[in-house]
Protein backbone atom coordinates (compact mmCIF):
# COMPACT_ATOMS: atom_id res chain seq x y z
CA UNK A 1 -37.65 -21.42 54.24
CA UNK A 2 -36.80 -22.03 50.64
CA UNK A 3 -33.73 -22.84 49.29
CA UNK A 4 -32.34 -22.17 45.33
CA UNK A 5 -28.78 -23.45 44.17
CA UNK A 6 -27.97 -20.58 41.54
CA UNK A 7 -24.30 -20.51 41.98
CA UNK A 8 -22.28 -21.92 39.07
CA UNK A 9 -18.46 -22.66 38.01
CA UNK A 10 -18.22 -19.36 36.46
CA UNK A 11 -19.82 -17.00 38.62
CA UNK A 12 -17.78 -14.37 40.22
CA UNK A 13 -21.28 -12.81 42.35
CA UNK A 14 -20.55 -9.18 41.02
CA UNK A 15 -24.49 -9.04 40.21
CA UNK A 16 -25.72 -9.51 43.66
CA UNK A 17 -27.71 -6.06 44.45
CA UNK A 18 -26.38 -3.68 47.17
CA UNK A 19 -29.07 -4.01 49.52
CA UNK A 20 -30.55 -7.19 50.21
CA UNK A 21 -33.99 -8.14 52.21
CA UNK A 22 -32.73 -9.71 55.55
CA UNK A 23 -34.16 -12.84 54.82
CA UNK A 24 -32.31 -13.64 52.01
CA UNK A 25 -28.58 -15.07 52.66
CA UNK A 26 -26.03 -16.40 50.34
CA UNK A 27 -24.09 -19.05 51.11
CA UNK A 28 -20.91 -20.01 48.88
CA UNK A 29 -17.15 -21.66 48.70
CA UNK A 30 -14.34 -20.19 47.51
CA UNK A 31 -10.63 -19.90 47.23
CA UNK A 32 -8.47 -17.31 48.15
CA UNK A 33 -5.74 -18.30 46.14
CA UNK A 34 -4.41 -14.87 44.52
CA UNK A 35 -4.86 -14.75 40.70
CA UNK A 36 -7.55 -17.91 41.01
CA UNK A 37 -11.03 -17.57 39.28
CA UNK A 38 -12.42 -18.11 42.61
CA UNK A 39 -10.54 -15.59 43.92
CA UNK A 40 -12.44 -12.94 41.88
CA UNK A 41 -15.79 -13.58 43.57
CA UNK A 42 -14.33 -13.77 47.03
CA UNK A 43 -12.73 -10.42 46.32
CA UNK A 44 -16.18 -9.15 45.09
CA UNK A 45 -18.30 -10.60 47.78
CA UNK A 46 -15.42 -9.02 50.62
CA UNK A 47 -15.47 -5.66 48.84
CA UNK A 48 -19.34 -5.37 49.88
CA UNK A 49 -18.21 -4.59 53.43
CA UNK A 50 -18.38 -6.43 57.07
CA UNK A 51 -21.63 -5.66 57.12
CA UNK A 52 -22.90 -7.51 54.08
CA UNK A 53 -20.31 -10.20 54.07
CA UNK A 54 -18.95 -12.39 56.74
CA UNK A 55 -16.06 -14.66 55.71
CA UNK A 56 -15.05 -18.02 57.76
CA UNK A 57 -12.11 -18.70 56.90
CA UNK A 58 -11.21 -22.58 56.37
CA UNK A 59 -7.89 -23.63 56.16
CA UNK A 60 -6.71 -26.29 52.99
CA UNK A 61 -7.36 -29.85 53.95
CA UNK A 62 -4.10 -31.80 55.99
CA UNK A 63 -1.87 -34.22 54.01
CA UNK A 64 -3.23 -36.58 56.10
CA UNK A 65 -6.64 -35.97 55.04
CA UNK A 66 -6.05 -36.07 51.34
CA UNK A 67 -4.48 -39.13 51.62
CA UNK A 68 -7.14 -40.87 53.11
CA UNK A 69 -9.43 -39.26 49.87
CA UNK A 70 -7.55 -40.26 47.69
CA UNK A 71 -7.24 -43.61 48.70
CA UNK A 72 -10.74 -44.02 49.36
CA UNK A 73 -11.34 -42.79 45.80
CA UNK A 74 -9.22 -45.31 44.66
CA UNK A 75 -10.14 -47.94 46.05
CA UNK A 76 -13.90 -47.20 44.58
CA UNK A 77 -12.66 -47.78 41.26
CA UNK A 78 -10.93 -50.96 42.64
CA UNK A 79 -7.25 -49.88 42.17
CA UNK A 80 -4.97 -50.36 45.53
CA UNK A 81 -1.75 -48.58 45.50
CA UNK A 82 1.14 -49.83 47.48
CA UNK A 83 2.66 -47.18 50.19
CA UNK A 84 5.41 -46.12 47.88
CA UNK A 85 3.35 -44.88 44.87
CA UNK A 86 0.97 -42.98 47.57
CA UNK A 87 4.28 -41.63 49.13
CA UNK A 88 4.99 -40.05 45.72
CA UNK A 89 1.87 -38.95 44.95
CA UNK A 90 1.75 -37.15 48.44
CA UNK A 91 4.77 -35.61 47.58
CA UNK A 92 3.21 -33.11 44.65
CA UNK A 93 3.39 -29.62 45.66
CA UNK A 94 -0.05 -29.20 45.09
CA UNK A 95 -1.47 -32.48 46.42
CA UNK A 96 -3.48 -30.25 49.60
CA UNK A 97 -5.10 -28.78 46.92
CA UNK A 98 -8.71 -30.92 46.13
CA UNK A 99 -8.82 -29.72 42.07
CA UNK A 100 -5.43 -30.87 41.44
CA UNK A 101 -5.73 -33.82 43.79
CA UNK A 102 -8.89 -34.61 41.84
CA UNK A 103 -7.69 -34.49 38.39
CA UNK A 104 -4.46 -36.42 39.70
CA UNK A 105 -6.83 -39.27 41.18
CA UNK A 106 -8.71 -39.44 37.50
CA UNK A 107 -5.28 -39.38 35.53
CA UNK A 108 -4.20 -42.69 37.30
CA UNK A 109 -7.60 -44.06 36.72
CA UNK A 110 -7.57 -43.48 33.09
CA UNK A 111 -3.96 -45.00 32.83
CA UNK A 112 -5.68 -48.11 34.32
CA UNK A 113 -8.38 -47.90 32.00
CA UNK A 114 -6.27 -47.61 28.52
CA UNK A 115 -4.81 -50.48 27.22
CA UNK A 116 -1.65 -49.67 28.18
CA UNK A 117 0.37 -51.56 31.37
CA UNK A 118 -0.07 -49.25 34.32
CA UNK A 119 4.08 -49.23 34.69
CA UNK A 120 2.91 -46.69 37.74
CA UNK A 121 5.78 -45.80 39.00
CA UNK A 122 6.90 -43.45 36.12
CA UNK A 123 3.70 -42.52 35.34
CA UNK A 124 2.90 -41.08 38.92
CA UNK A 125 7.03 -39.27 38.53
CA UNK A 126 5.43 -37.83 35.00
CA UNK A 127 2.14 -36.35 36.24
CA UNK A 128 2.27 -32.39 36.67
CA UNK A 129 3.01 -31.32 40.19
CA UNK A 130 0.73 -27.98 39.98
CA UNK A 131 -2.90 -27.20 39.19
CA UNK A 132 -1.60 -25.07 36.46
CA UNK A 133 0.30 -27.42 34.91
CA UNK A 134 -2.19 -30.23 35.58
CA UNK A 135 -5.37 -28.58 33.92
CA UNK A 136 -3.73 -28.35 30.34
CA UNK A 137 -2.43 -31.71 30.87
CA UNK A 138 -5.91 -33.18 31.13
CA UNK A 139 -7.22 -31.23 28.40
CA UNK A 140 -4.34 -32.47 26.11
CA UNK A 141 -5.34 -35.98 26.98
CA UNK A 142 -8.74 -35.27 25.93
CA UNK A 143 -7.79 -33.45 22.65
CA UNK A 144 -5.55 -37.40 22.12
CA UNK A 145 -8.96 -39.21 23.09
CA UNK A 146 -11.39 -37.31 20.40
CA UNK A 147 -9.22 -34.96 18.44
CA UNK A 148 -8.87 -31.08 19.15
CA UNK A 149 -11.15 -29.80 17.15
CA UNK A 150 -14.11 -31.78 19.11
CA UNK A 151 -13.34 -31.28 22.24
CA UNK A 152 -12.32 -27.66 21.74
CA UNK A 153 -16.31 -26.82 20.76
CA UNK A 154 -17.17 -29.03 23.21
CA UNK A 155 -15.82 -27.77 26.02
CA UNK A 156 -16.17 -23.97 24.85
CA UNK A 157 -19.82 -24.37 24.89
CA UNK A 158 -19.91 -25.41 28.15
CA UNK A 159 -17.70 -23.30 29.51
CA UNK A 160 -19.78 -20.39 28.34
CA UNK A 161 -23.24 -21.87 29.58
CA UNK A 162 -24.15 -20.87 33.22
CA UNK A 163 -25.92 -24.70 33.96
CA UNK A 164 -23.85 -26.76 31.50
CA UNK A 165 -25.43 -28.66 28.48
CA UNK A 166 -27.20 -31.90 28.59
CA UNK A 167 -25.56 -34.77 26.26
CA UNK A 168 -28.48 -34.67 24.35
CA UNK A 169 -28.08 -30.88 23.97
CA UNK A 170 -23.99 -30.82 23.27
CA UNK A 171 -24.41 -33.98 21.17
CA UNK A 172 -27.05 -31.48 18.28
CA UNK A 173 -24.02 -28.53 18.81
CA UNK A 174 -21.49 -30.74 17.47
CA UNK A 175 -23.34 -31.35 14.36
CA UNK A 176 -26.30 -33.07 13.36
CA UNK A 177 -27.46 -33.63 9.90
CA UNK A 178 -31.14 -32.45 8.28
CA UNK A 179 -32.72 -35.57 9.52
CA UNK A 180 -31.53 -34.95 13.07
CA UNK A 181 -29.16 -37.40 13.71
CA UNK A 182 -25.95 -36.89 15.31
CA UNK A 183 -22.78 -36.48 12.93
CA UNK A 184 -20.96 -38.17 15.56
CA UNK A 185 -20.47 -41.83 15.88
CA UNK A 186 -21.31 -43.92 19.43
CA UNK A 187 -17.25 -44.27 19.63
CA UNK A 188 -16.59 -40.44 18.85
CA UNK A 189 -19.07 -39.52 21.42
CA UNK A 190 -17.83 -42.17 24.08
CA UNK A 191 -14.08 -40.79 23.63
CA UNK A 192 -14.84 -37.47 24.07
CA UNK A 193 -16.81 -38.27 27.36
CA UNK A 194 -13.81 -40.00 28.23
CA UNK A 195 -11.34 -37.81 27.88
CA UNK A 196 -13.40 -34.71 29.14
CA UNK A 197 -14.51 -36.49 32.20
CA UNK A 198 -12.39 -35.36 35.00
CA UNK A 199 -13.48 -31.77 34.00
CA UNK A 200 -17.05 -32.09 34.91
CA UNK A 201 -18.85 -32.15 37.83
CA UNK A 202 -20.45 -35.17 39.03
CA UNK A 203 -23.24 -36.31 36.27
CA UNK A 204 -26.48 -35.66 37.05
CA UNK A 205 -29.52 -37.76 35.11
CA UNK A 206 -32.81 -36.53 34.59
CA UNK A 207 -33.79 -38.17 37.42
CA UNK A 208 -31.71 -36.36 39.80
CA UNK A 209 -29.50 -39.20 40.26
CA UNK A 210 -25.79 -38.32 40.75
CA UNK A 211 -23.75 -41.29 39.18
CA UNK A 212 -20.56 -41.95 41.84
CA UNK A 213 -18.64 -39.65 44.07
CA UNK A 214 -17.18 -38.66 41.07
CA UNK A 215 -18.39 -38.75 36.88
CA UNK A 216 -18.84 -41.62 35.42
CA UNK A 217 -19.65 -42.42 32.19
CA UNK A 218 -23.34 -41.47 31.49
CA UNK A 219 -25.63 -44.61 30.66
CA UNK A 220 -26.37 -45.74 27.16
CA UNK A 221 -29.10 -44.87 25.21
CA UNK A 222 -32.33 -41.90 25.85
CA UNK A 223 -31.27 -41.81 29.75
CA UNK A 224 -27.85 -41.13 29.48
CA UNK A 225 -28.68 -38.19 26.65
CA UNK A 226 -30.53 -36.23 29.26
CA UNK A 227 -27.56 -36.38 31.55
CA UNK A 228 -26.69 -32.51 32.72
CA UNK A 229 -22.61 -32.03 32.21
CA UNK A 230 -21.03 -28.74 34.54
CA UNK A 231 -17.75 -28.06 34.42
CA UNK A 232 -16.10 -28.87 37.67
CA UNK A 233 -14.83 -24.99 38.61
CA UNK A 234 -14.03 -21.51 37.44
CA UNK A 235 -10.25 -22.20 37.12
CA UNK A 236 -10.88 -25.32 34.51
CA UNK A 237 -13.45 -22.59 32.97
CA UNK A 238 -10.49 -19.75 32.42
CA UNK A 239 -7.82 -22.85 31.43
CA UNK A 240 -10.56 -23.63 28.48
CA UNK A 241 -11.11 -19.78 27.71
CA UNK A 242 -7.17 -19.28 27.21
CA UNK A 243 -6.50 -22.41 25.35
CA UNK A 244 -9.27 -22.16 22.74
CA UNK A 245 -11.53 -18.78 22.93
CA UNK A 246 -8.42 -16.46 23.30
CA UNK A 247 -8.48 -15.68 19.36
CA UNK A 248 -11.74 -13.55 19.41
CA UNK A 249 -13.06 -15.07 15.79
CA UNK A 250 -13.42 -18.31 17.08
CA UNK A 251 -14.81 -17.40 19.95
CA UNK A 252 -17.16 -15.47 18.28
CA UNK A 253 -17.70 -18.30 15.47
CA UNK A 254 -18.94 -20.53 19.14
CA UNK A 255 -20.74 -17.87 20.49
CA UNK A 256 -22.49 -17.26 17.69
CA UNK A 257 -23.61 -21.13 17.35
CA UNK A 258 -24.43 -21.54 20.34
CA UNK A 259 -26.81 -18.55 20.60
CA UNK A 260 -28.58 -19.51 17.59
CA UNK A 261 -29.35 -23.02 18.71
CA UNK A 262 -30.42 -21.73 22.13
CA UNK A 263 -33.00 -19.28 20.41
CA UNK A 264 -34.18 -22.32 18.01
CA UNK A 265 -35.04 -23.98 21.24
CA UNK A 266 -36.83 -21.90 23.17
CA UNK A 267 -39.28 -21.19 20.11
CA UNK A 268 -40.28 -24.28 20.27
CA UNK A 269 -43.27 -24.66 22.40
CA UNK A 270 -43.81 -26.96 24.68
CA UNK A 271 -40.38 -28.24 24.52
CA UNK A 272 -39.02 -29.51 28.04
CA UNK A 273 -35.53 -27.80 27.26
CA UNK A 274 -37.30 -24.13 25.92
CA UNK A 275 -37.37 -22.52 29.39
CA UNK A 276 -33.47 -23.59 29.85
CA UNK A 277 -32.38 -21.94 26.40
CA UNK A 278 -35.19 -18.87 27.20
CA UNK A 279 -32.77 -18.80 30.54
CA UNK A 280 -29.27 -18.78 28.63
CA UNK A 281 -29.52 -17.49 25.10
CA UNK A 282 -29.38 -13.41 25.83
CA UNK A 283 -26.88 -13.53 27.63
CA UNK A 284 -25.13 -15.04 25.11
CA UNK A 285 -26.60 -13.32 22.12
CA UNK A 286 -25.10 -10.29 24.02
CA UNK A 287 -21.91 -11.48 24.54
CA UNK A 288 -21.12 -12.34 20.66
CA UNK A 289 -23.03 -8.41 20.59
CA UNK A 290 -26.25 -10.05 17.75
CA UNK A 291 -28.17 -6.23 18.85
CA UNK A 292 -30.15 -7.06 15.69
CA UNK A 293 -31.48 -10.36 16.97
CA UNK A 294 -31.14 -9.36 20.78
CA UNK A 295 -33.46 -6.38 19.84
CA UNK A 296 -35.91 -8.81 18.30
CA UNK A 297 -36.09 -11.75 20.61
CA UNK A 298 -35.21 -9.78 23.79
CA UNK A 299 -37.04 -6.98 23.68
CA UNK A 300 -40.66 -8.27 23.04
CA UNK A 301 -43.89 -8.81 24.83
CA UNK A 302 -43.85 -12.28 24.09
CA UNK A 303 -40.56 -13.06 25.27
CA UNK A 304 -41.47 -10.66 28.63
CA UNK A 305 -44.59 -12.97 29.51
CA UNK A 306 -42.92 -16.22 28.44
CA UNK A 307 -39.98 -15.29 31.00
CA UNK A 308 -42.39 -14.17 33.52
CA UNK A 309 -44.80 -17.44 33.35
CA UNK A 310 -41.53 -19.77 33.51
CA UNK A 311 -39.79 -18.02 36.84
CA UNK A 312 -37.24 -16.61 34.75
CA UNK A 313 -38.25 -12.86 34.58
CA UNK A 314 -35.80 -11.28 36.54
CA UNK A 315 -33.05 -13.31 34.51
CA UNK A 316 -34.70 -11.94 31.49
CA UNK A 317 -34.34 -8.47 33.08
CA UNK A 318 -30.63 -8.67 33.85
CA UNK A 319 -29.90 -9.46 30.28
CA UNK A 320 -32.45 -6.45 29.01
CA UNK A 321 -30.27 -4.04 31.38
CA UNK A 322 -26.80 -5.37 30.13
CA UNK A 323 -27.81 -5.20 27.11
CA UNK A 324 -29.09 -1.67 26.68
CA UNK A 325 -25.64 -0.76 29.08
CA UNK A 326 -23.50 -2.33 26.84
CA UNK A 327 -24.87 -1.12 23.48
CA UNK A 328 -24.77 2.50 24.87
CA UNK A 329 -21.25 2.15 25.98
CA UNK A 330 -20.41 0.78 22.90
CA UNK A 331 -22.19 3.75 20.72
CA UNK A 332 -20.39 6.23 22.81
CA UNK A 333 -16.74 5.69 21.88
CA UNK A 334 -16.27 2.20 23.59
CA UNK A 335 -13.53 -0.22 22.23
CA UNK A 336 -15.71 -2.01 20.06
CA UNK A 337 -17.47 -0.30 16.71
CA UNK A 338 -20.64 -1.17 15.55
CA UNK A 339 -19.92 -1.93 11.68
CA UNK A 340 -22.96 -2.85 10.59
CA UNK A 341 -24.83 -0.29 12.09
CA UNK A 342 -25.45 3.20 11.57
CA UNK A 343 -25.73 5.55 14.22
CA UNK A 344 -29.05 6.38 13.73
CA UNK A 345 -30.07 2.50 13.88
CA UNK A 346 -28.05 2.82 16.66
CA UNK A 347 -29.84 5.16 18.44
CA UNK A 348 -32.85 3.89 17.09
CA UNK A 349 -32.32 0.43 19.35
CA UNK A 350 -31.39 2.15 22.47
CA UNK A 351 -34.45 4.04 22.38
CA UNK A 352 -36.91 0.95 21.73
CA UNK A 353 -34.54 -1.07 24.29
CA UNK A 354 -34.90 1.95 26.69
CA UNK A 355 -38.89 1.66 26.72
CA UNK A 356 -38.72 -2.06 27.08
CA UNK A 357 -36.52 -2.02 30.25
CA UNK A 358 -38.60 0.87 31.86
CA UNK A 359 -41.95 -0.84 31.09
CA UNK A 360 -40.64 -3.98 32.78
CA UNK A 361 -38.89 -1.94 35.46
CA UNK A 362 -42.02 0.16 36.33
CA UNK A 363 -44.25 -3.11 36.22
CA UNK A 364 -42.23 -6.01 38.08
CA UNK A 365 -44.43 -6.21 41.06
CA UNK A 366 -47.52 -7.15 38.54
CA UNK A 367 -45.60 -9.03 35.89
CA UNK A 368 -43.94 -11.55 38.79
CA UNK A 369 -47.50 -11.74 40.41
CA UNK A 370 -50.02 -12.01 37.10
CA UNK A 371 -47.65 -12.57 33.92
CA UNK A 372 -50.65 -13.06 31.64
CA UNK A 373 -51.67 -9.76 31.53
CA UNK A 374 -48.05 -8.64 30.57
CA UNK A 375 -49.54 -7.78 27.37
CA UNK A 376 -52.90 -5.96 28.67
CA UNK A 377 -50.64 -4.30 31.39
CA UNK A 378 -48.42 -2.59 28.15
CA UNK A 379 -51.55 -1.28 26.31
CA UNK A 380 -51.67 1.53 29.77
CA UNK A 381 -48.29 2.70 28.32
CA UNK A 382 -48.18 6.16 26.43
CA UNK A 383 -49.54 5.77 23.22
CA UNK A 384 -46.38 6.73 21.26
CA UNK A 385 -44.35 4.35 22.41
CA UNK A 386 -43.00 1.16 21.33
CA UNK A 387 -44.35 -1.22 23.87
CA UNK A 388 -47.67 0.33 23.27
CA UNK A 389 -47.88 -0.30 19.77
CA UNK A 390 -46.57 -4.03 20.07
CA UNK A 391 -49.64 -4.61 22.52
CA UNK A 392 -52.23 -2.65 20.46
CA UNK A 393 -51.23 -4.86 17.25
CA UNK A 394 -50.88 -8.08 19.53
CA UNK A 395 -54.58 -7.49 20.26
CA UNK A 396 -56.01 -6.61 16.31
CA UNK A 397 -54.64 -9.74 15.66
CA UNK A 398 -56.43 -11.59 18.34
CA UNK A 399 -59.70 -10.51 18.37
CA UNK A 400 -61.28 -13.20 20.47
CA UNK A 401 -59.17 -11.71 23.46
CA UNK A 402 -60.55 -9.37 25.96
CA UNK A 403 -58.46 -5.97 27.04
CA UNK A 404 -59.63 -3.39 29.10
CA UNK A 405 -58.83 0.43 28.16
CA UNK A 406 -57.14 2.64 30.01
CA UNK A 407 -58.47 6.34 28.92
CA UNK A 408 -56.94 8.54 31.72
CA UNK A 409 -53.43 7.08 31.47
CA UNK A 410 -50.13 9.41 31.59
CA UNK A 411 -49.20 10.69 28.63
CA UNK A 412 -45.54 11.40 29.87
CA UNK A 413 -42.25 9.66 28.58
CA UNK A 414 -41.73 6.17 30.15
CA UNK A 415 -38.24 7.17 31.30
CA UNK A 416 -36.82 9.66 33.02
C-alpha cells in the first residue's frame, strides 16, 4: 500500500479522472456549508455519482467539545480563563465551527502577546461572532503588524501556490537586492509572521517536524528559513483572493512575479527547491496567460524528461493540456483577447503545443517507466514535426550521445 497527501487548501478535486483503477481511493474532509470553498469540492466529488463517491456524513463538533479545545489550547500557551470569559466566548454564533474557533483562540493569544493589558472582557465582547466576519478581522490585524502592502504579496503568493512557500522562498519574493539579501529587516519579517500566523497551517521544518498543535513562530536563523508555510483552508484562500487579487492588474502584477521566480528556480540545476518550482510554475505561467514563455519552457523535451525523472510528469501533463485548452478557447472568441498576438502566431502555438501533448500522450507508459530516453523516444516521431526536429537538433549538438534510428516509422500526423 502506498500512501500520497496531494490534497491542498485550494483544491476543489474537479481534476480527478472519471474512471479510476480500483485500487486507488481518495480520502478527504470537507464542509458542506453552502457558498463555502469547501463546499465546491464536496459538490464536485458528490456529482461523480454513488458509485464513485461515498459520503459519511459527520456532524459539527458539540459545544461541549469545543470548549474543552479551546481550553486545552489555551492552556498550552499558558493563559487560564476564568468561567465567565469562556461563557462568552461559547456564546459566538459560530464558536461549533473549528476555523472560526481557531482564529478566535489565536486572537486572544495575540492580545496576550502585545504589549497591551489583556482588559479581556471587552476584548472577547469585540471579537467577530462569524467566520466571515472573523477572517478579514485577522487579516486587518496583520496588515497593522507589517503594513498592507507586505502582507498583501505575501499572502497572495501563497494563496496561489498549491504547497505553500518556504520562508526562505517568500522571504526572495518580497524583495531581495543584487547581492541576494533580503530587503526586509529581521523585525519586518518577524511582524509579518506574526500577524499572518493564525492563517497558516501548522509549520512544518525541513525536518518534518511540526512546531505545536498549532504555528508557532518558525526558529531563527537557516532552520527556520526552510520552514514550509500552507494556508490553513480554502475559505481563508477566497477571503485573501477578494481582499487583494479582485482588481485583475494586481493580480496579474503577482502572478506574473511569482511565475518568473518559479521558472528562475527550476533552471537551476541541482537546486533542492528546482523540482518544487518545475511542480508549480505552469500552472501559474498559465494562469497570468505568459503563452510566449509557457510555449518555451512548457513545451520542450527538456522540460518533458526533467518532469518525468523528478515524479512530476503527469503534473507536467495537466498543465500541457490546460494550457493548449485554454489558449484554443481563448483564440476562438473567448472573453479574453490575445493582444500581443496575431492569429497566425496564434495558431502557430496551438499547433506546436498540439504535437507536444500528443507525443507525451501517445508515450506515457515509456516516459513514466524510462524518462531518459524521452529524447531518443521523440526522434520515432514524423519527421515534419516539431518534437522531431527539437530531438534531431538536441542530438547534432551532442555528438558523444548514442540514438538509435527508426527507418520504418509512421509518417502520419501525430494527432487525430
Amino acid at each position: 500500500k502506498q500512501v500520497m497527501d496531494i490534497g491542498s487548501a485550494s483544491d476543489i478535486f474537479d481534476w480527478i479522472p472519471v474512471c479510476l483503477p480500483k485500487n486507488v481511493r481518495f480520502i478527504t474532509t470537507l464542509s458542506t456549508k453552502e457558498g463555502t470553498h469547501s463546499d465546491k469540492a464536496f459538490q464536485n466529488l458528490m456529482s461523480r455519482g454513488q458509485d464513485s463517491c461515498e459520503a459519511l456524513l459527520v456532524a459539527p463538533p458539540g459545544v461541549a467539545d469545543m470548549e474543552v479545545f479551546i481550553q486545552s489550547k489555551l492552556v498550552s500557551h499558558d493563559i487560564q480563563l476564568n468561567q465567565t470569559l469562556i461563557d462568552e466566548i461559547m456564546a459566538k454564533p459560530d464558536i461549533r465551527i473549528p476555523l472560526y474557533a481557531n482564529l478566535l483562540v489565536d486572537k486572544i493569544i495575540q492580545r496576550y502577546e502585545s504589549r497591551h493589558p489583556p482588559q479581556m472582557r471587552n476584548f472577547i465582547k469585540s471579537l467577530p461572532g462569524t467566520t466571515s466576519q472573523m477572517i478579514p478581522s485577522t487579516l486587518q490585524y496583520a496588515e497593522e503588524m507589517a503594513g498592507t502592502n507586505i502582507v498583501s504579496r505575501a499572502l497572495s503568493f501563497l494563496s496561489i501556490m498549491t504547497d505553500g512557500l518556504l520562508l526562505l522562498q517568500l522571504r526572495e519574493l518580497l524583495g531581495t537586492n543584487q547581492k541576494g539579501v533580503s530587503l526586509l529587516s529581521g523585525r519586518e519579517l518577524a511582524s509579518l509572521l506574526h500577524g499572518i500566523r493564525p492563517l497558516l497551517k501548522p509549520i512544518v521544518c525541513k525536518n518534518n517536524t511540526r512546531l505545536g498543535m498549532q504555528p508557532d513562530l518558525p526558529p531563527e536563523g537557516t532552520n527556520g528559513l526552510m520552514c514550509r508555510l500552507q494556508l490553513l483552508t480554502g475559505d481563508i484562500i477566497d477571503a485573501i483572493n477578494e481582499r487583494y487579487l479582485s482588481c485583475e492588474e494586481t493580480a496579474k502584477v503577482i502572478r506574473t512575479d511569482l511565475a518568473k521566480y518559479l521558472h528562475r528556480l527550476s533552471t537551476k540545476e541541482n537546486h533542492p527547491l528546482a523540482v518544487v518550482a518545475l511542480r508549480e510554475y505552469p500552472r501559474v505561467m498559465i494562469g497570468v496567460h505568459m503563452w510566449s514563455t509557457v510555449m518555451h519552457s512548457v513545451f520542450g523535451l527538456a522540460t518533458v524528461r526533467c518532469a518525468f525523472e523528478n515524479n512530476v510528469g503527469y503534473i507536467l501533463f495537466r498543465e500541457m493540456l490546460r494550457a493548449y485548452t485554454l489558449l484554443h478557447s481563448t483564440s476562438n472568441g473567448g472573453q479574453d483577447p490575445i493582444p500581443t498576438f496575431s492569429a497566425e502566431e496564434v495558431q502557430g502555438m496551438l499547433f506546436g503545443m498540439r504535437e507536444y501533448v500528443h507525443f507525451v500522450c501517445d508515450n506515457l507508459s515509456s516516459l513514466y517507466t524510462k524518462p531518459s530516453l524521452s529524447i531518443q523516444q521523440a526522434l520515432q516521431s514524423p519527421n515534419n514535426t516539431n518534437v522531431y526536429h527539437e530531438a534531431k537538433r538536441y542530438f547534432e549538438l551532442n555528438k558523444n550521445e548514442k540514438y538509435f534510428i527508426c527507418i520504418n516509422k509512421s509518417t502520419m500526423k501525430m494527432y487525430r
